[in-house]
N, C-alpha and C. Protein backbone atom coordinates (compact mmCIF):
# COMPACT_ATOMS: atom_id res chain seq x y z
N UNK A 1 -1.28 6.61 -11.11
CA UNK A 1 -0.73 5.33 -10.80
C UNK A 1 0.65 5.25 -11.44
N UNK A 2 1.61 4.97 -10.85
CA UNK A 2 3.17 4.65 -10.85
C UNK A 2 3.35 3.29 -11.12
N UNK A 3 3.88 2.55 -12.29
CA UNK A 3 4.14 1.41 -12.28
C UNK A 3 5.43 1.16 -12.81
N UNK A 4 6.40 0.08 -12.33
CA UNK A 4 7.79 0.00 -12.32
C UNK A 4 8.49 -0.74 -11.89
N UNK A 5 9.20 -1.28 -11.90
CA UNK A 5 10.37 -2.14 -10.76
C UNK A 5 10.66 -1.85 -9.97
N UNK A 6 10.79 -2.79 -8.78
CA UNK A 6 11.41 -2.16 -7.50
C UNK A 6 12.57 -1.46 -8.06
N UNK A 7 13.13 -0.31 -7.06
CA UNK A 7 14.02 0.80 -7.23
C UNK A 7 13.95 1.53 -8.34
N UNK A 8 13.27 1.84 -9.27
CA UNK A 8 13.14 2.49 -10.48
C UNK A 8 12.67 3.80 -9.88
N UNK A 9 12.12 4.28 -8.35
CA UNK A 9 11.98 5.85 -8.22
C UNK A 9 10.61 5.50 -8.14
N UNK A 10 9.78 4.60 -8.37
CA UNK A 10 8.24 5.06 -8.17
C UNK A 10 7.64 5.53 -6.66
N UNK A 11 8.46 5.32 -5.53
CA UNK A 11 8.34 5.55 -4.36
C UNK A 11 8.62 7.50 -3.91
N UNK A 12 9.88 7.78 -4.83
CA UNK A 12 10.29 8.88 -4.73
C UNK A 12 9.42 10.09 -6.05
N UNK A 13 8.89 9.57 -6.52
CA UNK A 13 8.01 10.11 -7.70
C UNK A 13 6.98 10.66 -7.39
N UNK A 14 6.61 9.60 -6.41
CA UNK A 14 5.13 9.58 -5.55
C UNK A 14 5.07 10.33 -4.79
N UNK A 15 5.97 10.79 -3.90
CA UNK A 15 6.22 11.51 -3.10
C UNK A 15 5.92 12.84 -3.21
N UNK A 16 6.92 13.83 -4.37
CA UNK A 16 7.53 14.59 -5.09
C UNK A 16 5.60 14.88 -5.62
N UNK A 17 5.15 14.03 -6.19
CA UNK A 17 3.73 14.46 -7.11
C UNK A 17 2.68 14.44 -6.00
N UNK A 18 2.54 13.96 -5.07
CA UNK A 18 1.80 14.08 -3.54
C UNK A 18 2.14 15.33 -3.10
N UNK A 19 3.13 15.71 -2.85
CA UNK A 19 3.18 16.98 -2.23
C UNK A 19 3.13 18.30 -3.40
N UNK A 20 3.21 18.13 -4.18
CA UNK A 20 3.37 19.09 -5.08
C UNK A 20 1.51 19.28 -5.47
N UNK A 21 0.72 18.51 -5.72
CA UNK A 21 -0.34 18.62 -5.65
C UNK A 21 -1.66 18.50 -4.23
N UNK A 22 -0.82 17.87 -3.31
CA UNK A 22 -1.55 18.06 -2.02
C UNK A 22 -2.76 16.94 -2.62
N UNK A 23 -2.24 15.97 -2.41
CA UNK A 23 -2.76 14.56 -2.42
C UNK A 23 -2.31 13.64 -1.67
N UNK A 24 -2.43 12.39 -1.14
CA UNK A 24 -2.31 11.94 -0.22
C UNK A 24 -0.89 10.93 -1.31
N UNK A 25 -0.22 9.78 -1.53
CA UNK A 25 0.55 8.82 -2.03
C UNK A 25 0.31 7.90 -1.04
N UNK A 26 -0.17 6.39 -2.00
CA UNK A 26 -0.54 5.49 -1.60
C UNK A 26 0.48 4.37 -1.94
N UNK A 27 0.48 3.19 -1.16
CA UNK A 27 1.59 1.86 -1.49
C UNK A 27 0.81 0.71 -1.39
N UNK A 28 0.84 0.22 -2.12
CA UNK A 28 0.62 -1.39 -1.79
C UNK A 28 1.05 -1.83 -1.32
N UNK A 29 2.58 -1.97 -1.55
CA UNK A 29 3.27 -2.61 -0.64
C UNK A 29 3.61 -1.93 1.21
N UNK A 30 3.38 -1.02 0.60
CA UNK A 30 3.30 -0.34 2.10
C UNK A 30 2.25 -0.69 3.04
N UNK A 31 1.00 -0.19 2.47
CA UNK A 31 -0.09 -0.90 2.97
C UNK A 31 -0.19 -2.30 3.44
N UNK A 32 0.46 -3.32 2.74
CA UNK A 32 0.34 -4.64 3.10
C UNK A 32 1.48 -5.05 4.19
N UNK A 33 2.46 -4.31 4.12
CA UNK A 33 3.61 -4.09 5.05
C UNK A 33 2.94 -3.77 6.48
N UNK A 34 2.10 -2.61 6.80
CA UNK A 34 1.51 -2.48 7.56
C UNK A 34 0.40 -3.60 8.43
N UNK A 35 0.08 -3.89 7.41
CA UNK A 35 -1.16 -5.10 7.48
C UNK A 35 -0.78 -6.34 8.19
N UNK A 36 0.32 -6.88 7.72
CA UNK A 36 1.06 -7.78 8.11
C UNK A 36 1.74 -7.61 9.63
N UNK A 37 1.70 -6.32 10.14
CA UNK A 37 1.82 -5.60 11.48
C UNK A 37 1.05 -6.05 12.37
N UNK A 38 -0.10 -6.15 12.44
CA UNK A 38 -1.35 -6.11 12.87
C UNK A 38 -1.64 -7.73 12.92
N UNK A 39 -2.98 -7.47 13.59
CA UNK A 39 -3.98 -8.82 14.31
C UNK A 39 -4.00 -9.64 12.56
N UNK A 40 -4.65 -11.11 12.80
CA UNK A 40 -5.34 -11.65 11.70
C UNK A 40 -6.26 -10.70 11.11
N UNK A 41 -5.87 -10.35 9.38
CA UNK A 41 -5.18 -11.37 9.01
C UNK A 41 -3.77 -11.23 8.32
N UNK A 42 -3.39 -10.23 9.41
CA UNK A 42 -2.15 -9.90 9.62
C UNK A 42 -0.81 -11.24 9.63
N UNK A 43 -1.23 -12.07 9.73
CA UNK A 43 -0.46 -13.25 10.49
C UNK A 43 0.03 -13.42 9.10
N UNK A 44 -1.10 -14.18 8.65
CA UNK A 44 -1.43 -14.78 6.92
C UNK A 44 -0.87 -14.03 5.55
N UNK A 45 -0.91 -12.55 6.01
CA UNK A 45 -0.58 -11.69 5.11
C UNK A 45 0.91 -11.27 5.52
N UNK A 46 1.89 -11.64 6.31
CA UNK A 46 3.07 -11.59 7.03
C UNK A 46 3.54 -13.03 6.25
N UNK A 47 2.84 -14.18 6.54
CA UNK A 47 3.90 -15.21 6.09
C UNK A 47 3.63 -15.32 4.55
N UNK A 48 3.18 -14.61 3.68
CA UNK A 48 2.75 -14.54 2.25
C UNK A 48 3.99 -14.19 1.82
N UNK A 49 3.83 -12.86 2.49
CA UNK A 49 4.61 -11.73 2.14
C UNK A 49 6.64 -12.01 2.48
N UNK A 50 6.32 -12.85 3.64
CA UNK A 50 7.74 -13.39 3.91
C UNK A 50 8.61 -14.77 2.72
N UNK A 51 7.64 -15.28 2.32
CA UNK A 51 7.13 -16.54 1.38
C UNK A 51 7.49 -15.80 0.08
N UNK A 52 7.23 -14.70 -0.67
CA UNK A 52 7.27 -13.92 -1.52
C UNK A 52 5.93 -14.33 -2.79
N UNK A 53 4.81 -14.70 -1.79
CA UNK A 53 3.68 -15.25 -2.34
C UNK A 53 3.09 -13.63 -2.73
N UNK A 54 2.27 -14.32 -4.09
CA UNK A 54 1.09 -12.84 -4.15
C UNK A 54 0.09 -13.02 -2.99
N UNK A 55 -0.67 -11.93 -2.94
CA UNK A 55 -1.29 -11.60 -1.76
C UNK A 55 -2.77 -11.15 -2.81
N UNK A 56 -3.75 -12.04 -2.18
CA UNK A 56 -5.15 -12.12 -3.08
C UNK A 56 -5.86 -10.67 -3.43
N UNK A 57 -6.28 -10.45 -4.77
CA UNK A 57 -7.00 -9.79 -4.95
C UNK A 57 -7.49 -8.52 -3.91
N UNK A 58 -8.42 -9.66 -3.03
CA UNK A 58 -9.60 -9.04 -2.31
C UNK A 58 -8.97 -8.36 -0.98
N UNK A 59 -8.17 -8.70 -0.48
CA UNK A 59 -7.44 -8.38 0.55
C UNK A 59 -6.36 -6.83 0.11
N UNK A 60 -6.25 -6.51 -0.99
CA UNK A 60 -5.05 -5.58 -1.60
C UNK A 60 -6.45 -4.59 -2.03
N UNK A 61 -7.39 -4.89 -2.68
CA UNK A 61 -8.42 -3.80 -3.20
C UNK A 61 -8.98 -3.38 -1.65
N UNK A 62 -9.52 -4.19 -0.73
CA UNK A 62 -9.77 -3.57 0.95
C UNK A 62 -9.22 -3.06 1.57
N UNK A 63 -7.92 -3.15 1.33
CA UNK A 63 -6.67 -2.29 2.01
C UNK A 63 -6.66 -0.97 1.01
N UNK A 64 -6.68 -1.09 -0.24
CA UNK A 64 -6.66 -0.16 -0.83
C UNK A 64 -8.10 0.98 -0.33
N UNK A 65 -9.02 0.10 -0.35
CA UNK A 65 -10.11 1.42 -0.24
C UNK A 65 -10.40 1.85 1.02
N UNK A 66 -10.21 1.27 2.08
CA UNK A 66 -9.77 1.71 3.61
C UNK A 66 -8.85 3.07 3.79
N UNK A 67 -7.73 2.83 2.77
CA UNK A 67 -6.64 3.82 2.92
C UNK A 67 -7.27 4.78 2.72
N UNK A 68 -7.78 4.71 1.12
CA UNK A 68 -8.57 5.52 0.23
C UNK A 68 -9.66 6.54 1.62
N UNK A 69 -10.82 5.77 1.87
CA UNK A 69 -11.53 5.91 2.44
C UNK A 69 -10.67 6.88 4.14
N UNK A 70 -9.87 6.96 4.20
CA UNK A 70 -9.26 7.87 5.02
C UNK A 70 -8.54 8.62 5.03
N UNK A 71 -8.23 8.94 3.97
CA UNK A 71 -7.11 9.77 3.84
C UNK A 71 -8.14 10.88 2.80
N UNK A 72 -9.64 10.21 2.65
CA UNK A 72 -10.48 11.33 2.16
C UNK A 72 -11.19 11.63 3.27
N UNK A 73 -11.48 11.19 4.72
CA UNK A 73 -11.98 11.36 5.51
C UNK A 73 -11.14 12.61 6.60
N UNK A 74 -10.02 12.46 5.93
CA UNK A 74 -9.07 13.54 6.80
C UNK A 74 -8.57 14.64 6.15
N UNK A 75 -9.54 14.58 4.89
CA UNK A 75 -9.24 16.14 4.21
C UNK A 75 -8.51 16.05 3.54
């Protein structure tokens, strides 16, 4: 886990240690970026995120283990 300020490199860190070990690099914000793409509750999680609201718990750990949950499903 990478923790930091926006632009401090945790994006490019991630990267760099993903490929170097052949692991997948995960985002939150990416993930929720994505999310916010998509159907409800895409909508909700778009005007949060536009709002510069936090985005609940339960919704960021489900996105998280979905990702999780596929990116171990694809080897």
């Amino acid at each position: 886990m990478l923790v930091g300020p926006p632009g401090s490199g945790k994006g490019t860190q991630a990267g760099m240690l993903a490929k170097r070990f052949g692991v997948p690099s995960l985002s939150t914000g990416g993930l929720l970026r994505q999310l916010a793409d998509g159907p409800e509750p895409g909508a909700s999680i778009s005007r949060a995120l536009n709002r510069g609201d936090l985005i609940s718990d339960d919704v960021v750990v489900d996105a998280l283990h979905n990702a999780v949950a596929r990116a171990a499903s694809s080897g």
